[in-house]
Protein backbone atom coordinates (compact mmCIF):
# COMPACT_ATOMS: atom_id res chain seq x y z
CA UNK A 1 50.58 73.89 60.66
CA UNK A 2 50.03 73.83 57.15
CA UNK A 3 53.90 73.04 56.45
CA UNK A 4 53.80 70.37 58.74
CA UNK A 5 50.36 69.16 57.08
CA UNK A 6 51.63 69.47 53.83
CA UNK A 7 54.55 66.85 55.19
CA UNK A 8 52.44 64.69 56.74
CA UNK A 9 49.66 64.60 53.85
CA UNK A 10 52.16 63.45 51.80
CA UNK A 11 53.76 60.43 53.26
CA UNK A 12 49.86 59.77 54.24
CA UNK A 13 49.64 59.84 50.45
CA UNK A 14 52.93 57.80 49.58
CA UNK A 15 51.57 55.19 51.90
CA UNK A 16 48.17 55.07 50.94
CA UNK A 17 49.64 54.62 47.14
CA UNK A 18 51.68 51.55 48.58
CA UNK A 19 48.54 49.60 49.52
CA UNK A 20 46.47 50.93 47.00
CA UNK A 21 46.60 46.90 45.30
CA UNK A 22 45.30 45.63 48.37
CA UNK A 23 42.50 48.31 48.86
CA UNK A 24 41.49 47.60 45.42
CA UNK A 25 41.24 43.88 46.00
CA UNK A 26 39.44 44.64 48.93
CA UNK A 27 36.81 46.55 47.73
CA UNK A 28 36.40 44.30 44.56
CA UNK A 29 37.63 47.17 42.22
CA UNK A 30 38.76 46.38 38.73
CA UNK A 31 41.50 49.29 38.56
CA UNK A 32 44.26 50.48 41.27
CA UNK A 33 44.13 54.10 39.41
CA UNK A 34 40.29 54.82 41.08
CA UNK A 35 42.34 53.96 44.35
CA UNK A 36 45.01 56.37 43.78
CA UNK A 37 42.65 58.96 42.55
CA UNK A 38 40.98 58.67 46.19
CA UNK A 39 44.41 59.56 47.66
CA UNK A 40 44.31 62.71 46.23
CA UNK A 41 42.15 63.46 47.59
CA UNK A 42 43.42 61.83 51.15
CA UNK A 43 46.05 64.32 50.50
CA UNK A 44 44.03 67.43 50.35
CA UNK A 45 42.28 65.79 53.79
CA UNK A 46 45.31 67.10 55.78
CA UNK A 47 45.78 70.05 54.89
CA UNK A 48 42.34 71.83 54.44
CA UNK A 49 41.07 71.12 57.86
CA UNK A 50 44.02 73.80 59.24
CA UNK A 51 41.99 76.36 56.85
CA UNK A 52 38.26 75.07 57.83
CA UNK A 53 39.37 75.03 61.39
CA UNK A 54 40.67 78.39 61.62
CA UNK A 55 37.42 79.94 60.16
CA UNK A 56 35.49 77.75 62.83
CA UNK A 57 37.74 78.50 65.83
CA UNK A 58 37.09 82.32 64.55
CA UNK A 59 33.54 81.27 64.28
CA UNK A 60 33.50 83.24 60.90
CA UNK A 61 30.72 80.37 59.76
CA UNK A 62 29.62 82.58 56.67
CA UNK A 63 33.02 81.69 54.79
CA UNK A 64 32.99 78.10 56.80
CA UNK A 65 29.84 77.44 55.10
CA UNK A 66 31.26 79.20 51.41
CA UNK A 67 33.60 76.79 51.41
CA UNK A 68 30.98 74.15 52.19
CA UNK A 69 29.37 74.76 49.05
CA UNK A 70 32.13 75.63 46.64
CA UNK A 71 33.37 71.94 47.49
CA UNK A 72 29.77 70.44 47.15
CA UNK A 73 28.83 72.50 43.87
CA UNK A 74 32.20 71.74 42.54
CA UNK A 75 31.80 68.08 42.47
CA UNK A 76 29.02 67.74 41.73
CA UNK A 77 28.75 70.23 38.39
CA UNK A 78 32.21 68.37 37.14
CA UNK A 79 31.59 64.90 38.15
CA UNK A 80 28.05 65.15 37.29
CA UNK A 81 29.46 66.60 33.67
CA UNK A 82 32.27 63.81 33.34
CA UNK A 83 30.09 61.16 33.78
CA UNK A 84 27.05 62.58 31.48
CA UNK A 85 30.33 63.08 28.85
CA UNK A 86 31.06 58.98 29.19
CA UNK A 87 33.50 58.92 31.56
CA UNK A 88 31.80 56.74 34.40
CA UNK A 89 33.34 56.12 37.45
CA UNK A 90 36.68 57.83 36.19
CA UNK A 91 34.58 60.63 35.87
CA UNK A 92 32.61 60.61 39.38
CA UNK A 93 36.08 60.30 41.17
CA UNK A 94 38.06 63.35 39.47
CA UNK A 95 34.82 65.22 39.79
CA UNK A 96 35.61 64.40 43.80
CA UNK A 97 39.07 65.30 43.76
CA UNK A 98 38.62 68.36 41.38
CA UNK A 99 35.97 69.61 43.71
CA UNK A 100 38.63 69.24 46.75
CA UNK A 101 41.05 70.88 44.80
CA UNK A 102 38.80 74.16 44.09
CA UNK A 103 37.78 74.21 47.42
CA UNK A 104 41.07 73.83 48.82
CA UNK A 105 42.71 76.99 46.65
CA UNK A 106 39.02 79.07 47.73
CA UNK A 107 39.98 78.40 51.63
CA UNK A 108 43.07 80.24 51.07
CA UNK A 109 41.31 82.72 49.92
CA UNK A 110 39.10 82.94 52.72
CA UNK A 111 41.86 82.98 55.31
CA UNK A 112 44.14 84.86 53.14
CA UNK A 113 44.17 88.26 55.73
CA UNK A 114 45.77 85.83 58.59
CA UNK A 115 48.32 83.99 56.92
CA UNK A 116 51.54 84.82 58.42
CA UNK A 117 54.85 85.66 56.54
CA UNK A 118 58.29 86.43 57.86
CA UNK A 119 60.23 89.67 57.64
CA UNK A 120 56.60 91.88 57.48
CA UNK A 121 55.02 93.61 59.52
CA UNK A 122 51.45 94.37 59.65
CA UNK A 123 48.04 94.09 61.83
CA UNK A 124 44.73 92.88 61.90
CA UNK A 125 42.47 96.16 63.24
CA UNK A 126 40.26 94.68 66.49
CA UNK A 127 42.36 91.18 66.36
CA UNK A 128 45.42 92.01 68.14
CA UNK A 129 45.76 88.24 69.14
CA UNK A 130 46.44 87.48 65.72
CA UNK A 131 48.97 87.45 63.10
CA UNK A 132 47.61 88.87 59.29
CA UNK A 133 49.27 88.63 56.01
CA UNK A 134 53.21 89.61 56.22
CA UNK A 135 52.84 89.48 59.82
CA UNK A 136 55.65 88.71 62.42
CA UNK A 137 55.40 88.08 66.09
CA UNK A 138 57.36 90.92 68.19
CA UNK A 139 59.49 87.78 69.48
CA UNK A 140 61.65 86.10 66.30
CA UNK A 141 60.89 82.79 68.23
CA UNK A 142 57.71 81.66 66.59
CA UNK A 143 57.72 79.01 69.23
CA UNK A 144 57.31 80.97 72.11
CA UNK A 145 54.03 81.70 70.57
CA UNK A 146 52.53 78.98 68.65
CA UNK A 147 53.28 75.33 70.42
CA UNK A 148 52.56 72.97 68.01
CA UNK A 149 52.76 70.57 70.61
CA UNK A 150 49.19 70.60 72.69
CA UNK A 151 47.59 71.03 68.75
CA UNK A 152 48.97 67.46 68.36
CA UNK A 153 47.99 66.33 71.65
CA UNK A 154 44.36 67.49 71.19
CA UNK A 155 44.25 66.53 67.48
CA UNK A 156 44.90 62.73 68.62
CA UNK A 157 41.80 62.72 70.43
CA UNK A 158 40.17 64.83 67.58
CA UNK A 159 41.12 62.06 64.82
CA UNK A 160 39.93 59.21 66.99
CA UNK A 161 36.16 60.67 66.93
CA UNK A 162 36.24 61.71 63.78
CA UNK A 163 37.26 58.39 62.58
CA UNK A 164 34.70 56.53 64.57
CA UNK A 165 32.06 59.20 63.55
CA UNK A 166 32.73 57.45 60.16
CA UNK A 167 32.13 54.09 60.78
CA UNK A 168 28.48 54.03 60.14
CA UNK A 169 28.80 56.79 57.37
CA UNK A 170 31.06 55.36 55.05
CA UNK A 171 32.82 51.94 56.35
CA UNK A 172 29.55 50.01 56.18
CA UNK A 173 28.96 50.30 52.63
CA UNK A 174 32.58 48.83 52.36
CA UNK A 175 32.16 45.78 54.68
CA UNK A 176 28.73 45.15 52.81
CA UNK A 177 30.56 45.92 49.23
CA UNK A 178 33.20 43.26 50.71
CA UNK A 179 30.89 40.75 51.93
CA UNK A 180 27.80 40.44 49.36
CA UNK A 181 26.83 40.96 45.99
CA UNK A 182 26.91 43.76 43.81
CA UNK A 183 22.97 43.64 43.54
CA UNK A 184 22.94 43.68 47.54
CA UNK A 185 25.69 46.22 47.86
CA UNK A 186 23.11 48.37 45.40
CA UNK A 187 20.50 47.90 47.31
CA UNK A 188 21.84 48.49 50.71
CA UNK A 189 23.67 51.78 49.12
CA UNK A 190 20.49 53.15 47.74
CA UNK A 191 19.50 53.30 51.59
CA UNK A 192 22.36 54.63 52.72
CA UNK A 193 21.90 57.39 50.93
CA UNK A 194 18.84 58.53 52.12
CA UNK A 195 19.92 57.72 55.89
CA UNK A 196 22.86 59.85 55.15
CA UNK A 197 20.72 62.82 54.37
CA UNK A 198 19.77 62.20 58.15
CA UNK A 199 22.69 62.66 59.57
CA UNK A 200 24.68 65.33 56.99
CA UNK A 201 21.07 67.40 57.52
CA UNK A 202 21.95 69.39 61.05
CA UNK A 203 25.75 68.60 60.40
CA UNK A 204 25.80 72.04 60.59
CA UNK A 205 24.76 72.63 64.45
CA UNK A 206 27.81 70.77 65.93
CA UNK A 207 30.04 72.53 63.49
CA UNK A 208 28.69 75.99 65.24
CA UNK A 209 28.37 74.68 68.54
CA UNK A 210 31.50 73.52 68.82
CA UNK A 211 33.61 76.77 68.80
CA UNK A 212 31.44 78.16 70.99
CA UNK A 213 31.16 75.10 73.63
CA UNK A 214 35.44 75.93 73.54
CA UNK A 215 34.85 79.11 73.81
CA UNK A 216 32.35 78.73 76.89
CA UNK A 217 34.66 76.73 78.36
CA UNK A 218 37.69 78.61 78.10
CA UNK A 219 35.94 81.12 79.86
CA UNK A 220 35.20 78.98 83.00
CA UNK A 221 31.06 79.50 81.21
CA UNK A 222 27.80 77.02 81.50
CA UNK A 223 27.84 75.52 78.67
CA UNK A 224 24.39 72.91 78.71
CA UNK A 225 22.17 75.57 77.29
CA UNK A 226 23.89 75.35 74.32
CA UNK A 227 24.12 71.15 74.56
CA UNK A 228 20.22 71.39 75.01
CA UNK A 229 19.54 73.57 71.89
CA UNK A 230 22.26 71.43 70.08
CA UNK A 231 20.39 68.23 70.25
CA UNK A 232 17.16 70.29 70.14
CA UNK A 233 17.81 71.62 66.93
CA UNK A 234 19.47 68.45 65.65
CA UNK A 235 16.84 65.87 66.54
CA UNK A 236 13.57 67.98 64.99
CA UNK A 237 14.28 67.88 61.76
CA UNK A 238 16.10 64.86 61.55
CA UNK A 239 13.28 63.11 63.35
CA UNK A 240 11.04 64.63 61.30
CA UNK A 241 12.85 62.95 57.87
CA UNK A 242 13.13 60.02 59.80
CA UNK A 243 9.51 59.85 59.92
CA UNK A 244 8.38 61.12 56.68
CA UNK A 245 11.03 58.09 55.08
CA UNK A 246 9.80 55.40 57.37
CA UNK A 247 6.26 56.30 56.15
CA UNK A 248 6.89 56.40 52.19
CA UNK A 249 10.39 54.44 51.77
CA UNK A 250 9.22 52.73 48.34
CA UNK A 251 8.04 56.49 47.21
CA UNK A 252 11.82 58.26 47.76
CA UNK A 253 13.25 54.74 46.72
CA UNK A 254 11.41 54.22 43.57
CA UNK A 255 11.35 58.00 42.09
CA UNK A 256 15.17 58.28 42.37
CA UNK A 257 16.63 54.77 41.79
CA UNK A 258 13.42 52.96 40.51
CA UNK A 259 11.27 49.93 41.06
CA UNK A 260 14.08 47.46 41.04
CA UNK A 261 15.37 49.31 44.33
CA UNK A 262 11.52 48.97 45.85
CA UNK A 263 13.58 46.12 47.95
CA UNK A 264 15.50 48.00 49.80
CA UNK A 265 12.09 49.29 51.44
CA UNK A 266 12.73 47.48 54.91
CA UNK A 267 16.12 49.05 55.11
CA UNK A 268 15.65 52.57 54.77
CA UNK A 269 13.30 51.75 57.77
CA UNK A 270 15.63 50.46 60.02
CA UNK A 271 18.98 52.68 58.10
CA UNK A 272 16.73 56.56 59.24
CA UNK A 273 16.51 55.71 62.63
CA UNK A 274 20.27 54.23 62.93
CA UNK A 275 21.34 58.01 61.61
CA UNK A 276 18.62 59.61 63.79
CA UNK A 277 20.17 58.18 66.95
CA UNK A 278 23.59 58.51 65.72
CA UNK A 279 23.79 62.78 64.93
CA UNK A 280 22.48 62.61 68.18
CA UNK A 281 24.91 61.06 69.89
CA UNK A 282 27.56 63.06 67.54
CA UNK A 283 26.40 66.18 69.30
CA UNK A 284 27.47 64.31 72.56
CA UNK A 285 31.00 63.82 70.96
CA UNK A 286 32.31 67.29 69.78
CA UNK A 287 30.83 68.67 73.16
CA UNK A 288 32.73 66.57 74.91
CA UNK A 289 35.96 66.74 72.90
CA UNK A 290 34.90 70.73 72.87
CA UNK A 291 35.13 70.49 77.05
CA UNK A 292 38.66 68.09 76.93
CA UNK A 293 36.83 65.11 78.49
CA UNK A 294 38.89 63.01 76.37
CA UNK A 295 37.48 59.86 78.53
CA UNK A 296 34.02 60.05 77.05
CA UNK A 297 35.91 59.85 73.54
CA UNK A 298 38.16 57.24 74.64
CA UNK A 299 34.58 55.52 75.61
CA UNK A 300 33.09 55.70 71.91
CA UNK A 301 36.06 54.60 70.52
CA UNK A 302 35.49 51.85 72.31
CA UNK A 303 32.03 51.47 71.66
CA UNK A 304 33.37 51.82 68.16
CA UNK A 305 35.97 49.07 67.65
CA UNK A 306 32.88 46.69 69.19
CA UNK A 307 30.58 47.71 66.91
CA UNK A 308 32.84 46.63 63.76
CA UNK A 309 34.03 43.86 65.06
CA UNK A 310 30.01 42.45 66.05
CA UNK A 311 28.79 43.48 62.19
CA UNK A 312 32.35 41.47 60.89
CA UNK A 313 31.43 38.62 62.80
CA UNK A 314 27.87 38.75 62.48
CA UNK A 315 27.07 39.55 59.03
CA UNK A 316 25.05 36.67 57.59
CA UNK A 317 22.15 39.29 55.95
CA UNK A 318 22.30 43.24 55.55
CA UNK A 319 19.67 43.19 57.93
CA UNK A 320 21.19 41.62 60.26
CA UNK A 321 24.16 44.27 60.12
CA UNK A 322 21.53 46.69 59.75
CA UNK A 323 20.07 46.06 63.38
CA UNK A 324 23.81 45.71 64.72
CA UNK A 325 24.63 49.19 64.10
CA UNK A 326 20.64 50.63 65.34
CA UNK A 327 20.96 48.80 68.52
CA UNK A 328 24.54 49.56 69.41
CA UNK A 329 24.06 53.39 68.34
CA UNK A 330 20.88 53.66 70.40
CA UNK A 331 22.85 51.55 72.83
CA UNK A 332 25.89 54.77 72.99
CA UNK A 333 22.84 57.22 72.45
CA UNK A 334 21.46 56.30 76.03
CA UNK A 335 25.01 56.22 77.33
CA UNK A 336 26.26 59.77 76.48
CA UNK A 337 22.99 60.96 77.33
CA UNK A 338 23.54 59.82 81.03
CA UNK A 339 26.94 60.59 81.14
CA UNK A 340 27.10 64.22 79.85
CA UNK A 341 23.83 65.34 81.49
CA UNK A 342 24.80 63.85 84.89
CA UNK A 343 28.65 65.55 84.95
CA UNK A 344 28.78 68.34 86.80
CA UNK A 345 29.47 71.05 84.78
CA UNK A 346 29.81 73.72 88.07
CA UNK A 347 31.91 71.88 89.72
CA UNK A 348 34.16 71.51 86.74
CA UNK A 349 34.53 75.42 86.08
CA UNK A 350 34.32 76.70 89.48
């Protein structure tokens, strides 16, 4: 997988390079270079989730989350140190892709004891499904083990909620950089920011639940205990942010960006409960995708795809973009609530 990653990352990267002019232009950017930057990063993007995903599927979620923070600490220490040493924005980006990088080379690291080399043999004591390092399958015919085929399969669906799970994380603040002012792309951002603390808060719970909502159902198990305490643990203490940030927006606002940001007051208000409805529902999506009921994905996607195209066509104010997204997310919200809750889950593994 990672060969074929490594293949794929690159032409991902060649083509991303070939329309980095018009994703400059788009955005309003000054120079292509920040653009190509970015696709190093879009590189590293195909080939590290084969790493993360092996410690998750192994639910080994102590070196899932060291490689978590290596990534975090490492861009922010070196773009925080570029930018403090004049670099600006040059300095922010390679911070990003210097932090991927690190992390990257540390996930080998981690998964360094089941990497699998021809002509070795070895084994993994108490794992005698898999292969460690110098390992080689009794059968010359990798193929006969590993199908790379299903992964693909399953990965399509994968990719499609992951993408929409991005839409109101990160594509908003490009339609709004694309469609108003600098000032109002500020502003807006500035709220973003704190929403997104909202949603990357309990990121954690799907990232553990999901392994184990496979591994439930691989074994014909119940699995809406663990759906229950999912959303359990994922709406307290995002609802809890939500309502401390709805109560003192101009406070957070004004201490970390300052008084000129004190506009951006009535969206935080509206931008927390957008994100508080919307991990919600994300715990709906990777335990359906977890269960292969690739029809409720198909569904968001969807959802998805309606929800850009109402904010481009609708987008006279931020706010009114703003209530687009809180409406249609608490709009899904209600609908995977009704739908997952009301399958029947015995039926299904019996």
């Amino acid at each position: 997988m990672i060969k074929q990653m490594l293949l794929l990352g690159f032409i991902g990267l060649l083509i991303f390079s070939i329309f980095s002019g018009f994703i400059a232009d788009f955005l309003r950017l000054d120079s292509v270079t920040l653009v190509l930057l970015t696709g190093i990063v879009f590189f590293i993007s195909w080939v590290q989730p084969v790493n993360l995903g092996t410690m998750q599927g192994l639910q080994r979620f102590k070196h899932f989350s060291y490689n978590l923070i290596v990534q975090a600490g490492a861009k922010f220490i070196v773009g925080a140190g570029l930018v403090i040493l004049g670099f600006g924005i040059f300095g922010a980006i390679w911070g990003l892709v210097l932090g991927f990088i690190v992390s990257l080379l540390v996930s080998f690291y981690l998964v360094r004891d089941i990497i699998r080399f021809r002509n070795k043999t070895t084994t993994i004591p108490g794992n005698p499904g898999y292969y460690g390092i110098n390992d080689e399958p009794a059968n010359d015919n990798a193929d006969s083990i590993f199908q790379v085929k299903p992964i693909y399969e399953y990965s399509f669906f994968v990719f499609l909620a992951v993408a929409c799970i991005t839409i109101p994380t990160n594509i908003d603040i490009l339609i709004v950089k694309h469609f108003f002012s600098s000032e109002e792309t500020a502003h807006y951002t500035a709220a973003a920011i704190f929403g997104k603390m909202i949603f990357f808060l309990p990121i954690g719970i799907t990232r553990v639940m999901y392994p184990k909502v496979v591994e439930g159902y691989a074994k014909k198990a119940i699995t809406k205990g663990l759906l229950n305490r999912s959303l359990l643990y994922t709406g307290l203490p995002t609802g809890l942010l939500v309502l401390v940030l709805w109560m003192f927006p101009g406070f957070f606002l004004e201490i970390f960006f300052g008084s000129n940001y004190l506009v951006a007051k009535s969206l935080l208000q509206l931008y927390g409960p957008m994100m508080f409805f919307f991990s919600l529902t994300t715990v709906f999506v990777y335990y359906n995708l977890a269960r292969n009921r690739y029809g409720f994905v198909c569904l968001f996607t969807a959802y998805t795809v309606l929800e850009l195209i109402l904010v481009w066509m609708y987008h006279s104010s931020i706010m009114l973009i703003l209530q687009i997204l809180l409406l249609m997310t608490v709009l899904f919200f209600v609908i995977g609530l009704i739908s997952t809750h009301l399958y029947n889950e015995e039926k299904e593994v019996g």
